[in-house]
PDB file of N, CA and C in Angstrom:
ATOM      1  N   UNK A   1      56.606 -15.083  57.564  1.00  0.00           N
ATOM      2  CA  UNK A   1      57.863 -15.171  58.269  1.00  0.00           C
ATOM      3  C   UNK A   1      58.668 -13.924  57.943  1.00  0.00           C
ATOM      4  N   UNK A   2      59.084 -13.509  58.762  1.00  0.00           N
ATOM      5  CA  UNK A   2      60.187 -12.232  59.173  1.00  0.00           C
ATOM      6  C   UNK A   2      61.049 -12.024  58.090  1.00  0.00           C
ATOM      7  N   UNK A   3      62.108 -11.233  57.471  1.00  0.00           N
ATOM      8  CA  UNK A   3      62.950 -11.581  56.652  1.00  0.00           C
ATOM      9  C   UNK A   3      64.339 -11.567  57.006  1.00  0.00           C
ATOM     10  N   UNK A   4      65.288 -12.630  56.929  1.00  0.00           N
ATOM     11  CA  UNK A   4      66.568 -12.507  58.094  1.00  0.00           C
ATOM     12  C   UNK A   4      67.616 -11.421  57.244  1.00  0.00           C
ATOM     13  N   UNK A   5      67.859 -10.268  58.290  1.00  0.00           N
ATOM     14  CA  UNK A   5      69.112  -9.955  58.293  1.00  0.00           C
ATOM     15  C   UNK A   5      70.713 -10.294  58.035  1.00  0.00           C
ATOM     16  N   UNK A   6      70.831 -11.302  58.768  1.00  0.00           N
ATOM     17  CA  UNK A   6      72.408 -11.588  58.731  1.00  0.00           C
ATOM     18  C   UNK A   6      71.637 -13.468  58.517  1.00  0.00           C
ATOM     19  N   UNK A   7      72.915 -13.723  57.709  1.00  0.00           N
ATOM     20  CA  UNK A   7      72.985 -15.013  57.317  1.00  0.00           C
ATOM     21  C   UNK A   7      74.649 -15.545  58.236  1.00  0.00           C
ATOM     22  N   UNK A   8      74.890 -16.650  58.142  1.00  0.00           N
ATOM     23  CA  UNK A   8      75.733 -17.083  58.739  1.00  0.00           C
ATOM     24  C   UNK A   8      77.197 -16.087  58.090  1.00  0.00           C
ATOM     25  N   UNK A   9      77.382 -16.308  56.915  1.00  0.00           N
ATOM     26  CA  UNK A   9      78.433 -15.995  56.297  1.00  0.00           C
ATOM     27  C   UNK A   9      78.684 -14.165  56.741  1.00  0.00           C
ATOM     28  N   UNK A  10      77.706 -13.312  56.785  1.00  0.00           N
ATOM     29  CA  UNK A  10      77.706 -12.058  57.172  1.00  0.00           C
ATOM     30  C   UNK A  10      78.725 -12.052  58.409  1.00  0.00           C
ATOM     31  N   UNK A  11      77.499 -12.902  59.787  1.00  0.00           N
ATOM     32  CA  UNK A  11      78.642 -13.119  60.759  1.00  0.00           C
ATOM     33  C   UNK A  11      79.867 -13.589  61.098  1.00  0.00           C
ATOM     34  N   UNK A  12      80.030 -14.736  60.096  1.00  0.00           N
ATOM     35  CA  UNK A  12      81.570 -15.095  59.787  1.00  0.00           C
ATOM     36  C   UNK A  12      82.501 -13.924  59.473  1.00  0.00           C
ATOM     37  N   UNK A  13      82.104 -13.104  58.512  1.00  0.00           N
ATOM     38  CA  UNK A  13      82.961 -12.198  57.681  1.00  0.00           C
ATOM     39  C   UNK A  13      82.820 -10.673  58.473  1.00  0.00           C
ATOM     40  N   UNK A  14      81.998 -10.167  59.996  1.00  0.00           N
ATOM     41  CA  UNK A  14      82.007  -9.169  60.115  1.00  0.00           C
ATOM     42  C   UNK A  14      83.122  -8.507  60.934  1.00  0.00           C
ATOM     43  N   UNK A  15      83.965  -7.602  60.205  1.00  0.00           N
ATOM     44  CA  UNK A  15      85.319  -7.315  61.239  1.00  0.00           C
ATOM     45  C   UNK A  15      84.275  -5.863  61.882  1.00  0.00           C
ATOM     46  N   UNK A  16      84.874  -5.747  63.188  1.00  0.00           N
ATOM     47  CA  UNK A  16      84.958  -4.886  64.145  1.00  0.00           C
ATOM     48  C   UNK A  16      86.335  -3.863  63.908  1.00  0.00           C
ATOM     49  N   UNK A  17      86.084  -2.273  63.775  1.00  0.00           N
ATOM     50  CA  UNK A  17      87.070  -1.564  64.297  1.00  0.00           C
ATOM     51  C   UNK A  17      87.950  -1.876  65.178  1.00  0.00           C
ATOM     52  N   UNK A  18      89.335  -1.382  65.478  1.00  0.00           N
ATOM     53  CA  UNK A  18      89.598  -1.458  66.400  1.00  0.00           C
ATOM     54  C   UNK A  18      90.366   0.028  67.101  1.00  0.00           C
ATOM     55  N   UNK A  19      90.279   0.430  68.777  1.00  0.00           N
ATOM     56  CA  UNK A  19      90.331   1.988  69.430  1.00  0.00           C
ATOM     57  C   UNK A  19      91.224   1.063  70.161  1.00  0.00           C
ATOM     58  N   UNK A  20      91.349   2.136  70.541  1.00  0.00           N
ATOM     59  CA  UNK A  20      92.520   2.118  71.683  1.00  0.00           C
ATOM     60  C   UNK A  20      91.840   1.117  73.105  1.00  0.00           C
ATOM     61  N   UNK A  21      90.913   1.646  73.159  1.00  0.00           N
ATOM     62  CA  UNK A  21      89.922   1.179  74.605  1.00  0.00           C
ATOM     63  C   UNK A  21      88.926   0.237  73.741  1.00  0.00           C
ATOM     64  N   UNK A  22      89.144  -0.755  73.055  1.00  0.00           N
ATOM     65  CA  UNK A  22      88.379  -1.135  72.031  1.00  0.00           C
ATOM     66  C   UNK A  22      88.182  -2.826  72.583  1.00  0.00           C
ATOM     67  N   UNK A  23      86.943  -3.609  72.183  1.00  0.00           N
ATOM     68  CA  UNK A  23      87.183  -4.894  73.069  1.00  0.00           C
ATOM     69  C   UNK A  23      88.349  -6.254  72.441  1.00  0.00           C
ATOM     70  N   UNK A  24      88.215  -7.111  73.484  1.00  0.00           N
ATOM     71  CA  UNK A  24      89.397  -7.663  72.908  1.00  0.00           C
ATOM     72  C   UNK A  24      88.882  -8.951  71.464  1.00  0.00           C
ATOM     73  N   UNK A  25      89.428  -8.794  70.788  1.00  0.00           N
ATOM     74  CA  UNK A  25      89.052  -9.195  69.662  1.00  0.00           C
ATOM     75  C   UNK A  25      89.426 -10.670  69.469  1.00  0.00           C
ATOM     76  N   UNK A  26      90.007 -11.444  70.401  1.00  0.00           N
ATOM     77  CA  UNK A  26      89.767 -12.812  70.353  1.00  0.00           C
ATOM     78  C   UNK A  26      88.334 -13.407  71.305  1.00  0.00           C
ATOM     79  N   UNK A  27      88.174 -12.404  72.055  1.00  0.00           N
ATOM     80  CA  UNK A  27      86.627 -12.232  72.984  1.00  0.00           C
ATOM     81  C   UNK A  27      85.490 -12.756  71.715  1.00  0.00           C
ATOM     82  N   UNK A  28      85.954 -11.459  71.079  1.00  0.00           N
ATOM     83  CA  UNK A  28      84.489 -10.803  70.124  1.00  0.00           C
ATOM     84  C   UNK A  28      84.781 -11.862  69.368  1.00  0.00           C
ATOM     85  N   UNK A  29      85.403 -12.720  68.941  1.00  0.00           N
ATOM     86  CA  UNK A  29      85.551 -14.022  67.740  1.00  0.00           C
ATOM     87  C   UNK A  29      85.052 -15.430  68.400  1.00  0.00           C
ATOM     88  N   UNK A  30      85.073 -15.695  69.766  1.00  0.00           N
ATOM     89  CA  UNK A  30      84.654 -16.756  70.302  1.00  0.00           C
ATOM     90  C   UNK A  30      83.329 -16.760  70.529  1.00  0.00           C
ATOM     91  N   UNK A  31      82.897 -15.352  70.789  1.00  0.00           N
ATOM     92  CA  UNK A  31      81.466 -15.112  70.724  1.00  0.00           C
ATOM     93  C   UNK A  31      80.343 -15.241  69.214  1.00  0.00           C
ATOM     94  N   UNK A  32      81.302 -14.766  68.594  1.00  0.00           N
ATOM     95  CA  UNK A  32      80.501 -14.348  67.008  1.00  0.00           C
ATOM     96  C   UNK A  32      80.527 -16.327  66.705  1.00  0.00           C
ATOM     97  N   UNK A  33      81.297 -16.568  67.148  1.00  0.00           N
ATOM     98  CA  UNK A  33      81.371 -18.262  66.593  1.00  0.00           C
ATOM     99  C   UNK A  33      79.986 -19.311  67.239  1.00  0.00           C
ATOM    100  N   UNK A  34      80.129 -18.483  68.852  1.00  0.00           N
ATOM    101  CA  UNK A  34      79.275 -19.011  69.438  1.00  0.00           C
ATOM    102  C   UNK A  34      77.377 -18.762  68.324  1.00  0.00           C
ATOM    103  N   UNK A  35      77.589 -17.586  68.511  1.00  0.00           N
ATOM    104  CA  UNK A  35      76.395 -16.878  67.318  1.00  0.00           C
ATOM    105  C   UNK A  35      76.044 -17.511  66.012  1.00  0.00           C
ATOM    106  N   UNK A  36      77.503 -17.738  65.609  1.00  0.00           N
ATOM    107  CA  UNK A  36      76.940 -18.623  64.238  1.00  0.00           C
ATOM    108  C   UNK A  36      76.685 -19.993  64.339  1.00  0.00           C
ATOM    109  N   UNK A  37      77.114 -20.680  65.466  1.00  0.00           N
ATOM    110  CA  UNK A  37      76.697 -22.188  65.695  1.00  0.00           C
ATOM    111  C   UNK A  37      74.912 -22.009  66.289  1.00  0.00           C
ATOM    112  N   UNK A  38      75.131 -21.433  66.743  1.00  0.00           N
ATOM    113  CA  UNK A  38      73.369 -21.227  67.220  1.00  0.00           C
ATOM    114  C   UNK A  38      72.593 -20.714  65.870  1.00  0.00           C
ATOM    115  N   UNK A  39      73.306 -19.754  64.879  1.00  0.00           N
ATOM    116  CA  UNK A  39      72.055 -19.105  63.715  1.00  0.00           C
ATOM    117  C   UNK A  39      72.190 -20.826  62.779  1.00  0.00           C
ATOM    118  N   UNK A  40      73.150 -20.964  62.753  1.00  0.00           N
ATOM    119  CA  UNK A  40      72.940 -22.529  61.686  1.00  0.00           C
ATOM    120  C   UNK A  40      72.457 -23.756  62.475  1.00  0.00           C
ATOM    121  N   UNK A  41      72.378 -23.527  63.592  1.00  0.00           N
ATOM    122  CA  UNK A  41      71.197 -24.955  64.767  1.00  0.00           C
ATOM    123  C   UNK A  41      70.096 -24.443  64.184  1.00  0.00           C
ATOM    124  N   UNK A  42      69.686 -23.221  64.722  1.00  0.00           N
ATOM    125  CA  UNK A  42      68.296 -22.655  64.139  1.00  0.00           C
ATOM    126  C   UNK A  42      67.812 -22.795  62.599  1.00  0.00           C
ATOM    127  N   UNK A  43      68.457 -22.505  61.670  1.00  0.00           N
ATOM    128  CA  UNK A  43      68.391 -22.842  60.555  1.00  0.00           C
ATOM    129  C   UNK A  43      68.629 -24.125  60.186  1.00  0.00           C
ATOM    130  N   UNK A  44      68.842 -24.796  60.252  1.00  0.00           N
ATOM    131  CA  UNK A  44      68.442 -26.275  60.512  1.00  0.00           C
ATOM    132  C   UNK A  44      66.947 -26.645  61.027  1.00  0.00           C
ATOM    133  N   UNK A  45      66.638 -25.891  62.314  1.00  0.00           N
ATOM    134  CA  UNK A  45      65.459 -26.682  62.712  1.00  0.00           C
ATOM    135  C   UNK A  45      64.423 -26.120  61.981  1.00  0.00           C
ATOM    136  N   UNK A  46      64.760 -24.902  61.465  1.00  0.00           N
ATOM    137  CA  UNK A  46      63.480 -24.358  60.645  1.00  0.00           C
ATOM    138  C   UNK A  46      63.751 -25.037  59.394  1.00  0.00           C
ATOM    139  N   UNK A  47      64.475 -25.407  58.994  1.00  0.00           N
ATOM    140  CA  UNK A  47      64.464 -26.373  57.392  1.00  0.00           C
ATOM    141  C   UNK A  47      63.288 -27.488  57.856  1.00  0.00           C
ATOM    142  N   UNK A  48      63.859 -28.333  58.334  1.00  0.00           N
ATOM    143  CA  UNK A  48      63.489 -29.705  59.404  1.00  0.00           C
ATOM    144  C   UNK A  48      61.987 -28.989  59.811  1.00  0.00           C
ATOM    145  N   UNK A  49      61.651 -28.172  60.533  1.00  0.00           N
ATOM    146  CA  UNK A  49      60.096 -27.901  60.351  1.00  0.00           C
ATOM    147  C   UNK A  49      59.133 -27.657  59.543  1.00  0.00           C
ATOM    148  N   UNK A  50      59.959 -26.923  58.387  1.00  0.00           N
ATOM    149  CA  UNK A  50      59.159 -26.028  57.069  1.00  0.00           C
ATOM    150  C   UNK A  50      58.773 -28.053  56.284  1.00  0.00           C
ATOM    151  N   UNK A  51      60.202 -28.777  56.500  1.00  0.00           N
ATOM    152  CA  UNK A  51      59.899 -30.003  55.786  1.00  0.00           C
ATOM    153  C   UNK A  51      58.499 -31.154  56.490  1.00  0.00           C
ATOM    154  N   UNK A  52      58.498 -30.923  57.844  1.00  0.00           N
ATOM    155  CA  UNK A  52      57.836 -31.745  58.588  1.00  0.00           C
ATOM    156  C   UNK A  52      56.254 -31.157  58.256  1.00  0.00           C
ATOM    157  N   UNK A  53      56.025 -29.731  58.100  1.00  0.00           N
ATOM    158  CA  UNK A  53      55.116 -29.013  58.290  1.00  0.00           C
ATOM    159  C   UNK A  53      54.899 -29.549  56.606  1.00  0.00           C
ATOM    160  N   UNK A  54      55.310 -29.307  55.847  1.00  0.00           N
ATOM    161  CA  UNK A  54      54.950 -29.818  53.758  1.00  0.00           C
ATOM    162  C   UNK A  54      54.270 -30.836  54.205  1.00  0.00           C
ATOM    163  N   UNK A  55      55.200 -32.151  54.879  1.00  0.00           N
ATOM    164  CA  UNK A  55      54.835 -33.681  54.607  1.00  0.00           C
ATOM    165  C   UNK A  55      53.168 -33.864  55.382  1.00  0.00           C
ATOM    166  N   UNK A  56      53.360 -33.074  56.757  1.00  0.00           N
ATOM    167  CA  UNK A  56      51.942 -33.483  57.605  1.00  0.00           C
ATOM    168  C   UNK A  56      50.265 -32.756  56.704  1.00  0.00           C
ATOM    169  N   UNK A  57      51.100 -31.595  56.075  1.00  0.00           N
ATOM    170  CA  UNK A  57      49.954 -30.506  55.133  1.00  0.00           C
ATOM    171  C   UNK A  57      49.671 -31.756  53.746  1.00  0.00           C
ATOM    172  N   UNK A  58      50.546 -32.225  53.422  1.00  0.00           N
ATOM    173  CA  UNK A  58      50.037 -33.353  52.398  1.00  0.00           C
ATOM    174  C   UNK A  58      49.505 -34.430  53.209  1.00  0.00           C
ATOM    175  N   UNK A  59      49.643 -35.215  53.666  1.00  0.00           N
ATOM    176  CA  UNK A  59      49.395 -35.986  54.758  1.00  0.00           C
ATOM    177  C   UNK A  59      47.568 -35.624  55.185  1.00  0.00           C
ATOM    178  N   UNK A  60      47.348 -34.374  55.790  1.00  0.00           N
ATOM    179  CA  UNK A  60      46.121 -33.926  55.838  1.00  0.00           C
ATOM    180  C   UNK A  60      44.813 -34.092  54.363  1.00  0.00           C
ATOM    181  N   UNK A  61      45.829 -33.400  53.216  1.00  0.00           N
ATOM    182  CA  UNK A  61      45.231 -33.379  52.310  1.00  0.00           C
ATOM    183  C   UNK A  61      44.998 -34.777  51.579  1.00  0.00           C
ATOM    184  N   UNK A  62      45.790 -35.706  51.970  1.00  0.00           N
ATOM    185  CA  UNK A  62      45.697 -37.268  51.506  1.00  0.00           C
ATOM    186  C   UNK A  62      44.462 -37.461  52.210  1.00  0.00           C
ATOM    187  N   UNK A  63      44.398 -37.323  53.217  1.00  0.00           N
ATOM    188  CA  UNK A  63      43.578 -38.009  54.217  1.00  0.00           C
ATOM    189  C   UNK A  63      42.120 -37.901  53.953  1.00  0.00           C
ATOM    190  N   UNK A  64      42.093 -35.980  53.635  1.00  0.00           N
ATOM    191  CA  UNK A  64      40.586 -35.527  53.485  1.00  0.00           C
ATOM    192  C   UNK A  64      40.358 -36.043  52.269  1.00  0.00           C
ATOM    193  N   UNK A  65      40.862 -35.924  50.928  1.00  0.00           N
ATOM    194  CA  UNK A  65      40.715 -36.968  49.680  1.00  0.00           C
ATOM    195  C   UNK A  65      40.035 -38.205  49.828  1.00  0.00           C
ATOM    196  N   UNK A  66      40.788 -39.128  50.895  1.00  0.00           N
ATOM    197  CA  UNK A  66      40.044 -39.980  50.723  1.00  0.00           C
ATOM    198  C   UNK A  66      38.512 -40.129  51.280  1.00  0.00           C
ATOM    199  N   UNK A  67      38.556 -39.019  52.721  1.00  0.00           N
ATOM    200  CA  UNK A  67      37.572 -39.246  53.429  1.00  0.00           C
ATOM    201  C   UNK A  67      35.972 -38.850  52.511  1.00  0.00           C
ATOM    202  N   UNK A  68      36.454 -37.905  51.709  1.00  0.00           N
ATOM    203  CA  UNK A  68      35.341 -37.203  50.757  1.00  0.00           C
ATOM    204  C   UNK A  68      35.304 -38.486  49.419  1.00  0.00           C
ATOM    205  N   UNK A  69      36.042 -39.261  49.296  1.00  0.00           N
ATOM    206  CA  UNK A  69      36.037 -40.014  48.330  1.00  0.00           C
ATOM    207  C   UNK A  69      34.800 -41.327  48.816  1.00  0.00           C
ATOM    208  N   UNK A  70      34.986 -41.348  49.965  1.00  0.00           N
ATOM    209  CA  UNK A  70      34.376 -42.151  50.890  1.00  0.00           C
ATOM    210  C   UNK A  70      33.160 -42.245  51.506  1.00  0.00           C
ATOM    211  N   UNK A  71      32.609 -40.748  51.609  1.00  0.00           N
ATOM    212  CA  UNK A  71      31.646 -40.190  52.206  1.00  0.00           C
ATOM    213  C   UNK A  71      30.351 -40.499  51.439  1.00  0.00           C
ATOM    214  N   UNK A  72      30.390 -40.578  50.048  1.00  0.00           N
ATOM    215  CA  UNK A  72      28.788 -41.478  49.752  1.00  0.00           C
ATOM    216  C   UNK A  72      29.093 -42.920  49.598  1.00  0.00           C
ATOM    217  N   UNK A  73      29.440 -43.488  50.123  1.00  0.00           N
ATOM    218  CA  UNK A  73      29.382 -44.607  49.827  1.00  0.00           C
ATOM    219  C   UNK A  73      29.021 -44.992  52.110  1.00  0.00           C
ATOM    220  N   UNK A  74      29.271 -44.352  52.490  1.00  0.00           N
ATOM    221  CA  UNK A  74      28.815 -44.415  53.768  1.00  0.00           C
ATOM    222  C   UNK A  74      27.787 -43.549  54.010  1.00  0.00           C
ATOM    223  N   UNK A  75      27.273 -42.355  53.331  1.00  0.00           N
ATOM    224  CA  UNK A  75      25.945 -42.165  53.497  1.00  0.00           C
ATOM    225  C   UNK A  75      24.895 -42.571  53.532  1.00  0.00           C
ATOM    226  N   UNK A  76      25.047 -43.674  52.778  1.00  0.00           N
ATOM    227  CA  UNK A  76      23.299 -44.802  53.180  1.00  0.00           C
ATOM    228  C   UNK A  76      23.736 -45.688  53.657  1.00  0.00           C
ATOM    229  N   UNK A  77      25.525 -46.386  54.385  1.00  0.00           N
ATOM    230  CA  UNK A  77      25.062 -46.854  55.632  1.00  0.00           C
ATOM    231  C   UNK A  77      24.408 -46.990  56.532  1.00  0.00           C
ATOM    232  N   UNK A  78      24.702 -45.504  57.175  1.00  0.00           N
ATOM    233  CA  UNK A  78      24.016 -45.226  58.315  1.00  0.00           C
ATOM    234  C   UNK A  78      22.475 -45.464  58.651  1.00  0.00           C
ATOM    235  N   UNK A  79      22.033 -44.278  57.202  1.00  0.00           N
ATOM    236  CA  UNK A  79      20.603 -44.671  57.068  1.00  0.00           C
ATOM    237  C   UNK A  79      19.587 -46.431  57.232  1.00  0.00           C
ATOM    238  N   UNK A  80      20.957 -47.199  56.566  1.00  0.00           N
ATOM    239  CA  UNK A  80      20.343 -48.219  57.082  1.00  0.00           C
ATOM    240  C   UNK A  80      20.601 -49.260  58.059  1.00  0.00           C
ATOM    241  N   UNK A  81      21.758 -48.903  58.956  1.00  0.00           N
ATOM    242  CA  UNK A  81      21.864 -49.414  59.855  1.00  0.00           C
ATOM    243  C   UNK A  81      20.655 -48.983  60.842  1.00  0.00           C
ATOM    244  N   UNK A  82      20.693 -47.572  61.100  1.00  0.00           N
ATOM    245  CA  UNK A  82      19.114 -47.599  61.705  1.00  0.00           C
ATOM    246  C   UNK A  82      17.942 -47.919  61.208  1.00  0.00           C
ATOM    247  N   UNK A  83      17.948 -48.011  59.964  1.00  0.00           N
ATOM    248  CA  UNK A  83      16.867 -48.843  59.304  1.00  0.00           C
ATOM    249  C   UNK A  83      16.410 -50.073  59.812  1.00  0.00           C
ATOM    250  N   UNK A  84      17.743 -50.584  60.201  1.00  0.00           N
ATOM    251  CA  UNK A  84      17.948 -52.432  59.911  1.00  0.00           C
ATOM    252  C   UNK A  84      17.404 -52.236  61.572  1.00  0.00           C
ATOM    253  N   UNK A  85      18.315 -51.432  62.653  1.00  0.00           N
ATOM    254  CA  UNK A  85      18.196 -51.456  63.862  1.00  0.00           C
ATOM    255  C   UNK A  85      16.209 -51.372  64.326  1.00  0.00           C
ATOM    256  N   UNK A  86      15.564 -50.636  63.408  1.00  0.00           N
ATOM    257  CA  UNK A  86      14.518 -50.449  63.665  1.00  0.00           C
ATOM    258  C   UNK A  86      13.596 -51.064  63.428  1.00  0.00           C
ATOM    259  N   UNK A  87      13.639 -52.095  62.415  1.00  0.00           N
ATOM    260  CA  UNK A  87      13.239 -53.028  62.231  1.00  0.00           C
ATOM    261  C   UNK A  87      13.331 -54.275  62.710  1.00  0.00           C
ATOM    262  N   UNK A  88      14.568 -54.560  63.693  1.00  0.00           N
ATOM    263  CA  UNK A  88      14.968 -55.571  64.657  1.00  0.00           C
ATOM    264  C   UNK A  88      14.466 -55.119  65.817  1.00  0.00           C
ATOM    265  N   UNK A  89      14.090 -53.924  66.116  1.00  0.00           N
ATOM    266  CA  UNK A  89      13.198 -53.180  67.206  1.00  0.00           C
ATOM    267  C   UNK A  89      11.555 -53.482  67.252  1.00  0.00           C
ATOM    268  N   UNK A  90      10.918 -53.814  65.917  1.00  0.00           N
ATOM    269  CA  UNK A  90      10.055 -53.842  65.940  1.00  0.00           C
ATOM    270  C   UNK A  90       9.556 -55.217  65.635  1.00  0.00           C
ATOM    271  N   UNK A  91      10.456 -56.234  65.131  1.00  0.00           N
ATOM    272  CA  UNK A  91      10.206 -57.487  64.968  1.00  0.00           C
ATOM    273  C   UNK A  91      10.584 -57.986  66.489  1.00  0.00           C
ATOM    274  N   UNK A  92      11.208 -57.943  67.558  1.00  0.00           N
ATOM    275  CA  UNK A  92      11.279 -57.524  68.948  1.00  0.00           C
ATOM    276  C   UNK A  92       9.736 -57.786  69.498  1.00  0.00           C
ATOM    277  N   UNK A  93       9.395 -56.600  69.516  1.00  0.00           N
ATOM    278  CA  UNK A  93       7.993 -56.089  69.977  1.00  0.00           C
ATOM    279  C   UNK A  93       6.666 -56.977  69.291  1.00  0.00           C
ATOM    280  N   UNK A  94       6.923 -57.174  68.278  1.00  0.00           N
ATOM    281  CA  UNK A  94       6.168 -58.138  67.797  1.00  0.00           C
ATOM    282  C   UNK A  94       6.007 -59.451  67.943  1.00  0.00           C
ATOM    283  N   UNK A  95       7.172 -60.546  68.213  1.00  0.00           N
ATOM    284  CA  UNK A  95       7.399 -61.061  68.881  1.00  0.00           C
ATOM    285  C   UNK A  95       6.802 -61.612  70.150  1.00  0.00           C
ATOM    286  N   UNK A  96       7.225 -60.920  71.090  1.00  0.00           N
ATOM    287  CA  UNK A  96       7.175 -60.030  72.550  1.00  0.00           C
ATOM    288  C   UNK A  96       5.317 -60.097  72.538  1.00  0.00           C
ATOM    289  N   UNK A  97       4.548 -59.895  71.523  1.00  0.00           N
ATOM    290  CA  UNK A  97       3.412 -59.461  71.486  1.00  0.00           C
ATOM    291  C   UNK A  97       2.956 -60.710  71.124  1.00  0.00           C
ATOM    292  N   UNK A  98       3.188 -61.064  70.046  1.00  0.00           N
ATOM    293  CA  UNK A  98       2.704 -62.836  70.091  1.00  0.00           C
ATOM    294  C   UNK A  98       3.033 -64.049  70.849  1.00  0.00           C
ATOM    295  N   UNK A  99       3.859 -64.105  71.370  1.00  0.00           N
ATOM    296  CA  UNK A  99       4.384 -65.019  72.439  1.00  0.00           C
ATOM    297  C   UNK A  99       3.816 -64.665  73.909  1.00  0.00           C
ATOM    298  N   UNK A 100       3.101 -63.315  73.884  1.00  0.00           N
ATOM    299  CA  UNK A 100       2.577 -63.036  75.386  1.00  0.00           C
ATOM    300  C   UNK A 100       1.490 -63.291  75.634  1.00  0.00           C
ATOM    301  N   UNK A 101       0.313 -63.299  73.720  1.00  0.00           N
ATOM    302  CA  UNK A 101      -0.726 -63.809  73.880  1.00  0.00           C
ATOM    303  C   UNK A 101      -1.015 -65.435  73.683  1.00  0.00           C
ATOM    304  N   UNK A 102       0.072 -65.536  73.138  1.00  0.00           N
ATOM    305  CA  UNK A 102       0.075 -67.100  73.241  1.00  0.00           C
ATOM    306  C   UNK A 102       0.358 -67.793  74.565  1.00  0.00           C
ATOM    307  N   UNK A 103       1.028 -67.105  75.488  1.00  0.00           N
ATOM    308  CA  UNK A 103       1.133 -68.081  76.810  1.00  0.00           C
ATOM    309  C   UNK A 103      -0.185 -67.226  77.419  1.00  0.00           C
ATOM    310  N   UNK A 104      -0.715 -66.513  77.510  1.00  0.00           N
ATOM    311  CA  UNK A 104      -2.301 -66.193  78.229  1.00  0.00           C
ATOM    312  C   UNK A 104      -3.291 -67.080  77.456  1.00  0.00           C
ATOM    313  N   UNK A 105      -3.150 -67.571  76.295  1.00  0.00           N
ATOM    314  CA  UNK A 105      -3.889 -68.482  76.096  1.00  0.00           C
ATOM    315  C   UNK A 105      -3.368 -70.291  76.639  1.00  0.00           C
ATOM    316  N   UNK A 106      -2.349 -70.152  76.271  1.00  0.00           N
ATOM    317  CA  UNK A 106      -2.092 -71.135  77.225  1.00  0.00           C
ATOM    318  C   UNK A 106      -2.564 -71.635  78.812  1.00  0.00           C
ATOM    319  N   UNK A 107      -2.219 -70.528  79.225  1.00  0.00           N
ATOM    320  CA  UNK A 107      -2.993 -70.461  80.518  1.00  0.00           C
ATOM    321  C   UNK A 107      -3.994 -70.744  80.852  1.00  0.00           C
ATOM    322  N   UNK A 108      -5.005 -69.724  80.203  1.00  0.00           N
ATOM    323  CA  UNK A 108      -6.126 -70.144  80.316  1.00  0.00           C
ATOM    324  C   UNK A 108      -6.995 -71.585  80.068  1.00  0.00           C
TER     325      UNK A 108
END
């Protein structure tokens, strides 16, 4: 991030010369006011982000913690859910295979 120049108080406190042909200086004060209500909105929302941006960066790091905390204990899930699946695949077929020769003998 950039490094700021003027802080609110700078613009509060900056007097302007004044010339003969010089601008009018209740102008230049409604403006500079306008300026500092907008640099302290902004500074605000960058507080309010830098804070939102900490909480979601911990938030992330909670998250992956647990997910790695987690991760062997679901590694031989999987393995045996297709295990289990493949074996309900093949007791299936087996099945399927004795019950088909049993009604052809039936038949016959």
């Amino acid at each position: 991030m950039s490094e700021r120049l003027l802080t609110t108080k700078d613009i509060l406190q900056k007097d302007f010369k004044n010339s003969f042909r010089g601008y009018n200086v209740s102008e230049v004060d409604e403006y500079l006011d306008t300026v500092i209500r907008d640099y302290d909105s902004f500074q605000k929302e960058i507080a309010f982000l830098q804070n939102e941006n900490e909480r979601l960066r911990a938030r992330v790091e909670e998250l992956s913690r647990k997910q790695s905390q987690a991760e062997p204990q679901r590694s031989t899930s999987p393995q045996m859910g297709v295990t289990n699946f493949d074996i309900l695949k093949r007791l299936s077929n087996l099945e399927k295979h004795v019950f088909d020769a049993k009604l052809k003998e039936d038949q016959q």
